[in-house]
PDB file of N, CA and C in Angstrom:
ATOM      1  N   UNK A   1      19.628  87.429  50.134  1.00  0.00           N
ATOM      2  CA  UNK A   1      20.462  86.433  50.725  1.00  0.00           C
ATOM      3  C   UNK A   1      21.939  86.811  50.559  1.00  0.00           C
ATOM      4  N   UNK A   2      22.089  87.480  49.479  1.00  0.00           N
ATOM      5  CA  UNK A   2      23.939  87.577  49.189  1.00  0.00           C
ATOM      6  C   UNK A   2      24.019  88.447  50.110  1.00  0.00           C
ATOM      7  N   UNK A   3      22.773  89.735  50.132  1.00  0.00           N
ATOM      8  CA  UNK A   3      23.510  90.931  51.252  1.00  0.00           C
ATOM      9  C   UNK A   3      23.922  90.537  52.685  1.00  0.00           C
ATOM     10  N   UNK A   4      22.936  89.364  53.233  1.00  0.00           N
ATOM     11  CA  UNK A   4      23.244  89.072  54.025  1.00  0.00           C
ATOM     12  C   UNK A   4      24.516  88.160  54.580  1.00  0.00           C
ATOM     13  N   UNK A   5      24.580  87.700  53.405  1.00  0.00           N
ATOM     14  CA  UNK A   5      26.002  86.618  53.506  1.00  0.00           C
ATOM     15  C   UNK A   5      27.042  87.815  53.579  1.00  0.00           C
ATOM     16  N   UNK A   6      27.173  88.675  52.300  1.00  0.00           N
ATOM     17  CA  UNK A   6      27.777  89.975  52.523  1.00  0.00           C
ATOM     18  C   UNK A   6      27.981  90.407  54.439  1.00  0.00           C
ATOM     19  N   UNK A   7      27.061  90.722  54.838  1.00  0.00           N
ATOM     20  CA  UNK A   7      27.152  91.153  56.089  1.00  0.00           C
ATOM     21  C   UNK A   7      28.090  90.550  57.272  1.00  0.00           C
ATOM     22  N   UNK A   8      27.635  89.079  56.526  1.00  0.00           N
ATOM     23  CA  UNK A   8      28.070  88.029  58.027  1.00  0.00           C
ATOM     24  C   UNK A   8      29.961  88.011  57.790  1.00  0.00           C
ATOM     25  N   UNK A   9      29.984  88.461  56.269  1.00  0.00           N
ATOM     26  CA  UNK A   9      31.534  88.142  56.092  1.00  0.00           C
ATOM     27  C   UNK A   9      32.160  89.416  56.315  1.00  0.00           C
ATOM     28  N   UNK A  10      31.384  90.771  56.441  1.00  0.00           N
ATOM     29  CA  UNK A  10      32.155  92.054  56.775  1.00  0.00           C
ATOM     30  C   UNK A  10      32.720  92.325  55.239  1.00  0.00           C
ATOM     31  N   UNK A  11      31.610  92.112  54.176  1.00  0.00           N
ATOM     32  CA  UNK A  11      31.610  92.776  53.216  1.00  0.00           C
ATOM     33  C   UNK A  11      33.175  92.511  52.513  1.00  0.00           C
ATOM     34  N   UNK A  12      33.964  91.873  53.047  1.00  0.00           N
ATOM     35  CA  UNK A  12      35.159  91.480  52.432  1.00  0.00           C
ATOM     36  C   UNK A  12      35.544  90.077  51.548  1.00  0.00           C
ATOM     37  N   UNK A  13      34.345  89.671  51.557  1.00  0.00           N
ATOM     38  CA  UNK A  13      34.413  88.466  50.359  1.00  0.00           C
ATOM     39  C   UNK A  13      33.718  88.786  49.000  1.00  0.00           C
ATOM     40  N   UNK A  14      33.971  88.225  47.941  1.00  0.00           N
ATOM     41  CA  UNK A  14      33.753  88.527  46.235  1.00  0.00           C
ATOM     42  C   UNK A  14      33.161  87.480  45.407  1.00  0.00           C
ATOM     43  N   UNK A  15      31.593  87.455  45.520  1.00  0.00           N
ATOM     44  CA  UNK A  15      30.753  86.059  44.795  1.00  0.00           C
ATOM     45  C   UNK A  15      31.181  85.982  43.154  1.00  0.00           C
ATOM     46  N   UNK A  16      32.443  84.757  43.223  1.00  0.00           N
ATOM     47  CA  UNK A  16      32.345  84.314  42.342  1.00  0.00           C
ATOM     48  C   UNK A  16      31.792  83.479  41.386  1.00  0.00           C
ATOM     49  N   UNK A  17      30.925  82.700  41.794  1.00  0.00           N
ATOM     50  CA  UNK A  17      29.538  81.822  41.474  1.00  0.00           C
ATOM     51  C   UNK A  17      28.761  81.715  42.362  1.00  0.00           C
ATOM     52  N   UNK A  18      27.416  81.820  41.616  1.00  0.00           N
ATOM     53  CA  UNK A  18      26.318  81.293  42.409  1.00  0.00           C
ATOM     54  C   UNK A  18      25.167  80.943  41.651  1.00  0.00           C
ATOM     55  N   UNK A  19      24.739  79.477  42.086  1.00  0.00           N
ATOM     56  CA  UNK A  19      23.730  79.191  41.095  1.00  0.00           C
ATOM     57  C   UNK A  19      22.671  78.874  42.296  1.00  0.00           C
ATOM     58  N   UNK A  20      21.349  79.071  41.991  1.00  0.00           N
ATOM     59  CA  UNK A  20      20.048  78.803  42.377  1.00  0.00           C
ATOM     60  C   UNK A  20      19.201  77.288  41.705  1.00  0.00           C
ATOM     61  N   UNK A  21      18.456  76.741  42.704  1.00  0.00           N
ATOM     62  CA  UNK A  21      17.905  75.733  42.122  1.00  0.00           C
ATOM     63  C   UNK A  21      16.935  75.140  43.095  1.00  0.00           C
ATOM     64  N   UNK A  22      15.502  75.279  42.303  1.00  0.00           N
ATOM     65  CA  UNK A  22      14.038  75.109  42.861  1.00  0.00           C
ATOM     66  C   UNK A  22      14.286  74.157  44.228  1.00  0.00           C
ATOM     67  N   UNK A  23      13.521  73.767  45.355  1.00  0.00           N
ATOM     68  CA  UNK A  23      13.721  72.664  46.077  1.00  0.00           C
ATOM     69  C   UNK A  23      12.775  72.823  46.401  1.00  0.00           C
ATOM     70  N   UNK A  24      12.206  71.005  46.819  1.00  0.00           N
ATOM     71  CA  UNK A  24      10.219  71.214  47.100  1.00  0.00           C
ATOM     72  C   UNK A  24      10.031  69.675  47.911  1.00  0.00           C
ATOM     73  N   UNK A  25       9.664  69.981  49.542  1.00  0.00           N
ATOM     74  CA  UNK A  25       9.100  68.820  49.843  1.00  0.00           C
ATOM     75  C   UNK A  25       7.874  69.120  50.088  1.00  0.00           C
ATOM     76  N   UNK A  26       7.154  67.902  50.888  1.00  0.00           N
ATOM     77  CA  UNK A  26       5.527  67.506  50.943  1.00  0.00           C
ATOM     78  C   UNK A  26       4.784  68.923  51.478  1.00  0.00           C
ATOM     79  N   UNK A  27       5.895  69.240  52.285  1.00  0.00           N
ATOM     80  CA  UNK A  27       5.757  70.122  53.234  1.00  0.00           C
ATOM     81  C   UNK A  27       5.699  71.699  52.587  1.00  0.00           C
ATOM     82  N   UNK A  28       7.281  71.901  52.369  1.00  0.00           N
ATOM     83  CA  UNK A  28       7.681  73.150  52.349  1.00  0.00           C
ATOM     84  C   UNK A  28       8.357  73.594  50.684  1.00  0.00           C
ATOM     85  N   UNK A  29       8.377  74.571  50.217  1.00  0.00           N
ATOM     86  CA  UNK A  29       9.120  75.077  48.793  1.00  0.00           C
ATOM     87  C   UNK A  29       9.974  75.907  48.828  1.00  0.00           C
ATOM     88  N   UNK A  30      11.579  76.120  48.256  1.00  0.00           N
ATOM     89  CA  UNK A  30      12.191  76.741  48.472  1.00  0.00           C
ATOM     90  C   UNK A  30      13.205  76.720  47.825  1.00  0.00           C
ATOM     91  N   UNK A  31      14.407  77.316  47.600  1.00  0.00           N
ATOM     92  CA  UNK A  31      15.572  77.277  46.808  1.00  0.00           C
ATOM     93  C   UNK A  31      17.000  76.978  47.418  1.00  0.00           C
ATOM     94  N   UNK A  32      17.831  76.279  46.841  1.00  0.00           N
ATOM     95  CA  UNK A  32      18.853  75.477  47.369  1.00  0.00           C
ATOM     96  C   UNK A  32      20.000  76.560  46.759  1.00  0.00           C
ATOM     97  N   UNK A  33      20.940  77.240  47.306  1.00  0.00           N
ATOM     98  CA  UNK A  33      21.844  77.996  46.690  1.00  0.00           C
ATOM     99  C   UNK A  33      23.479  77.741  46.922  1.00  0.00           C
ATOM    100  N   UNK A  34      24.325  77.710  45.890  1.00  0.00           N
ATOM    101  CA  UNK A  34      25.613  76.993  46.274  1.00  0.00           C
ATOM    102  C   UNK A  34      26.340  78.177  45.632  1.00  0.00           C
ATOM    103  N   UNK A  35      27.483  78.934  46.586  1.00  0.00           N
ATOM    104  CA  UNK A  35      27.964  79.961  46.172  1.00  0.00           C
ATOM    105  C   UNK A  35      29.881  80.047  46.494  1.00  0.00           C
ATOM    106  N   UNK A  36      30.165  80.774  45.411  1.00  0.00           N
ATOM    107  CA  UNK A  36      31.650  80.319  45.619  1.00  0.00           C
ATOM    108  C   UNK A  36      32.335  82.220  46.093  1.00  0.00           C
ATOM    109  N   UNK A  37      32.721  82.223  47.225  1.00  0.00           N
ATOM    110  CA  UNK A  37      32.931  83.446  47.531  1.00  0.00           C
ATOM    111  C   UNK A  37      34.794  83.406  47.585  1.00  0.00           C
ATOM    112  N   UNK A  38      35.260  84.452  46.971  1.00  0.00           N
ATOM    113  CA  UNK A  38      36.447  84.608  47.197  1.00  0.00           C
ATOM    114  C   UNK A  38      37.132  85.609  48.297  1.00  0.00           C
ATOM    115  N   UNK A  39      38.120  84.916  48.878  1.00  0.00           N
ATOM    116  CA  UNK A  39      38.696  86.223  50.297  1.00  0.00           C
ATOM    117  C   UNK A  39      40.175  86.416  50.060  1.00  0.00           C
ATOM    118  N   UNK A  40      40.603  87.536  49.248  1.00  0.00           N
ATOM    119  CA  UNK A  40      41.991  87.909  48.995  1.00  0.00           C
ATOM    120  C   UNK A  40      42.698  88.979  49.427  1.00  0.00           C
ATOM    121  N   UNK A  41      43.582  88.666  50.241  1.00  0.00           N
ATOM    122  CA  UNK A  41      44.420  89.605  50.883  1.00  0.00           C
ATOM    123  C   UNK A  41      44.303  88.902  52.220  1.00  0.00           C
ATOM    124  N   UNK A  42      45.404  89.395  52.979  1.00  0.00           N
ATOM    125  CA  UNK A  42      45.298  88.526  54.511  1.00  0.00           C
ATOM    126  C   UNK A  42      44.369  89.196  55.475  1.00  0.00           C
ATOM    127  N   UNK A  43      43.757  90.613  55.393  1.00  0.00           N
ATOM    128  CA  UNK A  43      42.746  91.077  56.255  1.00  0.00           C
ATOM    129  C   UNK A  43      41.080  89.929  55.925  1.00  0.00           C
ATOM    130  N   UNK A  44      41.175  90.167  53.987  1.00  0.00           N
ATOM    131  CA  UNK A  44      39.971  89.432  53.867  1.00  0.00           C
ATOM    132  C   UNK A  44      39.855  87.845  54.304  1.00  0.00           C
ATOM    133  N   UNK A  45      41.027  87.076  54.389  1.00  0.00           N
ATOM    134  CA  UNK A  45      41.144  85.449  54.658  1.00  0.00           C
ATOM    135  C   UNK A  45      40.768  85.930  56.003  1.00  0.00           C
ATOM    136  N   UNK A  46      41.277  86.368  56.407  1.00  0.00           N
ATOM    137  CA  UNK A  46      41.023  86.404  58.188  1.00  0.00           C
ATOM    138  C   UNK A  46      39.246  86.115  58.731  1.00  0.00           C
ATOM    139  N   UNK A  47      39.089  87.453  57.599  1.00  0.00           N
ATOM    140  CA  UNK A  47      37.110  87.552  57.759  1.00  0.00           C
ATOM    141  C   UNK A  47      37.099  86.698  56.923  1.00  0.00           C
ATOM    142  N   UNK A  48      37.345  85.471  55.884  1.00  0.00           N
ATOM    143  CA  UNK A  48      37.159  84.268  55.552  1.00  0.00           C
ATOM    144  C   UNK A  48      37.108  83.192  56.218  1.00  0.00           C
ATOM    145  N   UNK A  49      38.161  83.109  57.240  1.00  0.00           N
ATOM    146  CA  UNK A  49      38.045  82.115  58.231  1.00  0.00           C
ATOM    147  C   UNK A  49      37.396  82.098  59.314  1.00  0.00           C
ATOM    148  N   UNK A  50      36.905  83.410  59.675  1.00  0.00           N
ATOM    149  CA  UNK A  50      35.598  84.029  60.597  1.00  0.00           C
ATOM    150  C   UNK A  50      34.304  83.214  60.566  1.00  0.00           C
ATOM    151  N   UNK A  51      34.154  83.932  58.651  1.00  0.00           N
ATOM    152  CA  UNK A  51      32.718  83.426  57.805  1.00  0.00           C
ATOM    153  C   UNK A  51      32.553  82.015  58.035  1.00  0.00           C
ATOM    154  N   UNK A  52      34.055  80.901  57.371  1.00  0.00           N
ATOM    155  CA  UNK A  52      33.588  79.560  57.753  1.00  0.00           C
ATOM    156  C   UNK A  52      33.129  79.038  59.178  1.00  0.00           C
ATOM    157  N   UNK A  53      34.032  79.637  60.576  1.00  0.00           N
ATOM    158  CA  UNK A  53      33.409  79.256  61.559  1.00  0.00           C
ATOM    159  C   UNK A  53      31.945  79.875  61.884  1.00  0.00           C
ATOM    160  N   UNK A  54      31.897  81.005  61.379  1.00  0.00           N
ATOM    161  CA  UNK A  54      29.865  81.115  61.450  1.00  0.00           C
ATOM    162  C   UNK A  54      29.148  81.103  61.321  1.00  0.00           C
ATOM    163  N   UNK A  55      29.219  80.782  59.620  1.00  0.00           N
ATOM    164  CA  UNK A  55      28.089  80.455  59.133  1.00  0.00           C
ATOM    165  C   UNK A  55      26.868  79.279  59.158  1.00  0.00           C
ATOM    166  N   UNK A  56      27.529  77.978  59.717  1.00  0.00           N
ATOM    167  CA  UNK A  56      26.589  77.144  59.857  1.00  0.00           C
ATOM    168  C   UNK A  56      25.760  77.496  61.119  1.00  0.00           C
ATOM    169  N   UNK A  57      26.224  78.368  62.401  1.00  0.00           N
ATOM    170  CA  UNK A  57      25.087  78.305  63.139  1.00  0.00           C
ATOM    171  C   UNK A  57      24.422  79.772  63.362  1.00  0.00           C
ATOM    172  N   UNK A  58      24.781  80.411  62.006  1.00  0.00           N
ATOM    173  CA  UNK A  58      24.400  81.972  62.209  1.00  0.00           C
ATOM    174  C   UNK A  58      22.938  81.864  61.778  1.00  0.00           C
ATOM    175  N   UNK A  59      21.987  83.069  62.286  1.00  0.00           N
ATOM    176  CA  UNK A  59      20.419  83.354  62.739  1.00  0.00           C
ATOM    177  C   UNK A  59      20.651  84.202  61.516  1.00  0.00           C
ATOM    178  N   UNK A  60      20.233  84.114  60.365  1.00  0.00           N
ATOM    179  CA  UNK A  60      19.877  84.764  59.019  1.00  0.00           C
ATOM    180  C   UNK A  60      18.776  85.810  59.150  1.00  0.00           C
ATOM    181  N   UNK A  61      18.572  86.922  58.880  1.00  0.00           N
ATOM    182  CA  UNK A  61      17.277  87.619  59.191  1.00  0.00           C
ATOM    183  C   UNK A  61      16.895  87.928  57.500  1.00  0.00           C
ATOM    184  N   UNK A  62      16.286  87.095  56.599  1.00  0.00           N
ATOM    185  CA  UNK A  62      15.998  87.319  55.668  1.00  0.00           C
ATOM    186  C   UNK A  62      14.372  87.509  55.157  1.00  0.00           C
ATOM    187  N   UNK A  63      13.908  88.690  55.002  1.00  0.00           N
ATOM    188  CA  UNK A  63      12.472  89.095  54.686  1.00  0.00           C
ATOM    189  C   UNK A  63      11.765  87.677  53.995  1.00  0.00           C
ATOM    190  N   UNK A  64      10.577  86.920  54.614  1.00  0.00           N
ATOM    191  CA  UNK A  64       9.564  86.159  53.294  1.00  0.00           C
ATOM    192  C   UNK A  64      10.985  84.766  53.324  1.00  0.00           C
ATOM    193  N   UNK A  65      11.819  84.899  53.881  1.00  0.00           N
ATOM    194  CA  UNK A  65      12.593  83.387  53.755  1.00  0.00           C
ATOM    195  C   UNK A  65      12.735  83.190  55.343  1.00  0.00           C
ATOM    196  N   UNK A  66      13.207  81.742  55.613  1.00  0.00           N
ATOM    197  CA  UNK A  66      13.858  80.901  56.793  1.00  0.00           C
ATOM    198  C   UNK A  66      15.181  79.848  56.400  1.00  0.00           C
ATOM    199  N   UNK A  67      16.087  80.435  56.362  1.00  0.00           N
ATOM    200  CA  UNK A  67      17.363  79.706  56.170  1.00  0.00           C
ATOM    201  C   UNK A  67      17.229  78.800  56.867  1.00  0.00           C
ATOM    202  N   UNK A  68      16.942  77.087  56.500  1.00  0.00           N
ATOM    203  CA  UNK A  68      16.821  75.949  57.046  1.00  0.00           C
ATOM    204  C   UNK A  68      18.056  75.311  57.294  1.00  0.00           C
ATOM    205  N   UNK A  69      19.013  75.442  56.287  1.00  0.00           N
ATOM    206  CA  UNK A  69      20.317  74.778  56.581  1.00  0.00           C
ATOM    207  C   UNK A  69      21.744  76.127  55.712  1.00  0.00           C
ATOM    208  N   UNK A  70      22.426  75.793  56.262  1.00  0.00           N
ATOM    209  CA  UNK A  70      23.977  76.958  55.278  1.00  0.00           C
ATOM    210  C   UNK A  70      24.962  76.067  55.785  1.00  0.00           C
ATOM    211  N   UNK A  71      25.976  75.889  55.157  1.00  0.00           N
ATOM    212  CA  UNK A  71      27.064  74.621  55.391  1.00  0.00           C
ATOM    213  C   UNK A  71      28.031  75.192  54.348  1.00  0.00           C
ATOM    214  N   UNK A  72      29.574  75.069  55.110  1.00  0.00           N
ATOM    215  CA  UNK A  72      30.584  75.361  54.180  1.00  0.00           C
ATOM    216  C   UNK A  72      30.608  73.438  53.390  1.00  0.00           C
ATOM    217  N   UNK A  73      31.091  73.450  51.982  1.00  0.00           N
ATOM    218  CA  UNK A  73      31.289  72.307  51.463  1.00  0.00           C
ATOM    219  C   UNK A  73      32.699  72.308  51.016  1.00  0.00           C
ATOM    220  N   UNK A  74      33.362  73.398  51.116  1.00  0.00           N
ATOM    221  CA  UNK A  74      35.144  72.863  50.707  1.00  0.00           C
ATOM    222  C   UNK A  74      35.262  74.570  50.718  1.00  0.00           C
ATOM    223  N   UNK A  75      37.281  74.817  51.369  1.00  0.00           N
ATOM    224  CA  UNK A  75      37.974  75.795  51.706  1.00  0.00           C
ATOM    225  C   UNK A  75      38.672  75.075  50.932  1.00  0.00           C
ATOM    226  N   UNK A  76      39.670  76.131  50.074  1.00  0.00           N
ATOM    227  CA  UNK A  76      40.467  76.480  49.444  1.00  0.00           C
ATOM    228  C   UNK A  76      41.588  77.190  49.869  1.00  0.00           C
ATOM    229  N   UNK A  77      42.539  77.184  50.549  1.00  0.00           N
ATOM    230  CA  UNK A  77      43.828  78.282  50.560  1.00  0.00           C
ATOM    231  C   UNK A  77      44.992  78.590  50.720  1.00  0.00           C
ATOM    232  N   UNK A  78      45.594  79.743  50.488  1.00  0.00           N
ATOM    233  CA  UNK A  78      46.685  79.849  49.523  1.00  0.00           C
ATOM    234  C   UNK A  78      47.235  80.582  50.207  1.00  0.00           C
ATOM    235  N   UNK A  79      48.674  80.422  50.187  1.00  0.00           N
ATOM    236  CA  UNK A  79      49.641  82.020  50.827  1.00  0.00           C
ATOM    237  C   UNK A  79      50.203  82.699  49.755  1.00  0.00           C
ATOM    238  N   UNK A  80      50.329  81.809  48.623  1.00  0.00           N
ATOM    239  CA  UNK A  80      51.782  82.585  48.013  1.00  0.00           C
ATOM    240  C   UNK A  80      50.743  82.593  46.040  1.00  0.00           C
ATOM    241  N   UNK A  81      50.730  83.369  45.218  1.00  0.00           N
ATOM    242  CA  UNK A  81      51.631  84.677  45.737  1.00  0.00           C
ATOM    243  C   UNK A  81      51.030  85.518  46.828  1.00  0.00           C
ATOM    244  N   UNK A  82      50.064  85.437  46.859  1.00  0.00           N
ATOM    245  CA  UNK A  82      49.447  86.187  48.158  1.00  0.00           C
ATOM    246  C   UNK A  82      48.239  85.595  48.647  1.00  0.00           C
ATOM    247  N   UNK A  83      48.097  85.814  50.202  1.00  0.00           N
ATOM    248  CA  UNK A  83      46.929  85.150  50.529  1.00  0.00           C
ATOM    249  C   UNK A  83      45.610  85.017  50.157  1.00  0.00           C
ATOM    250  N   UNK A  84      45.263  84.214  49.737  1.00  0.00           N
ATOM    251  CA  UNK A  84      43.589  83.997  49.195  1.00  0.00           C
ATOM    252  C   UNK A  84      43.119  82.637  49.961  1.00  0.00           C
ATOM    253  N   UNK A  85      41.737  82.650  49.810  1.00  0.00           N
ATOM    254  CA  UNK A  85      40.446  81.647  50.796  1.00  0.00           C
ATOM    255  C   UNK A  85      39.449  81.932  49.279  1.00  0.00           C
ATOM    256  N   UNK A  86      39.462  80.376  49.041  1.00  0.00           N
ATOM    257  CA  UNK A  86      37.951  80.160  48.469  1.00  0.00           C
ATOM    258  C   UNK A  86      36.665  79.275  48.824  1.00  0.00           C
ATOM    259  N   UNK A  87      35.864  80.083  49.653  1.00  0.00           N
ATOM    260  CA  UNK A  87      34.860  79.314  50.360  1.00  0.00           C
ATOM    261  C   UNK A  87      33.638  78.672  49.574  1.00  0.00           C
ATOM    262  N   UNK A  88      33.381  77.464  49.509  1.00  0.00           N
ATOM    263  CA  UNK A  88      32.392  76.806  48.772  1.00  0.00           C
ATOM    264  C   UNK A  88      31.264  76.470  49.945  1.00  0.00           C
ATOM    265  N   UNK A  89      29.969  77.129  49.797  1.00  0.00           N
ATOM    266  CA  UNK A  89      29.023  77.186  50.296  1.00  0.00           C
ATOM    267  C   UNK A  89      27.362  76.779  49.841  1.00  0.00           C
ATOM    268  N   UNK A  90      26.889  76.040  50.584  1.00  0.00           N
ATOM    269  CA  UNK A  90      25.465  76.103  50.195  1.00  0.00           C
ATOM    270  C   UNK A  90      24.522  76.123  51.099  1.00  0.00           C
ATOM    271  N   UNK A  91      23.441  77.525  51.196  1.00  0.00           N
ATOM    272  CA  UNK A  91      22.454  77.512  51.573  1.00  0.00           C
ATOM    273  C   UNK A  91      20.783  76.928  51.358  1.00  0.00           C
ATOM    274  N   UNK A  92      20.117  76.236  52.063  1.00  0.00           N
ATOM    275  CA  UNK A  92      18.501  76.297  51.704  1.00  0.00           C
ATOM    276  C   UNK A  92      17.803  77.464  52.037  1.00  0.00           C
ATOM    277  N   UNK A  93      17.198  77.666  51.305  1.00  0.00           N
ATOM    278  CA  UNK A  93      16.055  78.631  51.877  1.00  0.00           C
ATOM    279  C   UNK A  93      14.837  78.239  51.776  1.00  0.00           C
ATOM    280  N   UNK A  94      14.006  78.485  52.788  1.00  0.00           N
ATOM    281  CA  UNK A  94      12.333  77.802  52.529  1.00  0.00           C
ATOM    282  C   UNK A  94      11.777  79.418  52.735  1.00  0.00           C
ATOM    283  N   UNK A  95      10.413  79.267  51.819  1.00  0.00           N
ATOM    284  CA  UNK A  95       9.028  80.132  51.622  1.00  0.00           C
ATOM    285  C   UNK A  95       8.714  80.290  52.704  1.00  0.00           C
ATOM    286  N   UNK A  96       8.402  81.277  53.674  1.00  0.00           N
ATOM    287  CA  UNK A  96       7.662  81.309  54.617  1.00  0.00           C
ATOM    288  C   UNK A  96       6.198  81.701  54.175  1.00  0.00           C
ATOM    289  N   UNK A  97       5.294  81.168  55.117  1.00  0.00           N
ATOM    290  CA  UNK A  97       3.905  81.316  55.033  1.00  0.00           C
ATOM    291  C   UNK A  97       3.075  82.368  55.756  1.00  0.00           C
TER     292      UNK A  97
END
């Protein structure tokens, strides 16, 4: 999942947290992931502000998973002393069968 988040951001963002945590309905089982990616320098904010507009409706191709939902939950950013973006994110992922 990170490589792929990796991908969608053009490899220019820096996971500063990320925690995992079980998720389970009637239905389906899977893991809920909330990740704090950092984008510093004005090339990387740029592909930061990219990432936030695409990630909620981007097609994930992740082996044995189905990204059910990805949602930015809070931007962060800064010009001075130099430009930085801190994107707060959380993905679901469900088990495929």
């Amino acid at each position: 999942m990170r490589a792929a988040l990796a991908d969608l951001h053009g490899h220019r963002g820096q996971v500063l947290n990320h925690t995992e945590k079980a998720w389970a309905s009637i239905t389906f089982a899977g893991t809920r992931h909330s990740l704090a990616i950092l984008f510093a320098g004005a090339d990387a904010v740029d592909a930061g502000e990219q990432f936030v507009a695409d990630l909620p409706d981007h097609e994930f191709a992740i082996p044995g998973q189905l990204v059910a939902d990805a949602g930015v939950i809070e931007v962060e950013h800064r010009m001075t002393p130099a430009p930085r973006l801190v994107v707060q994110c959380e993905l679901l992922l469900l088990e495929e069968s």
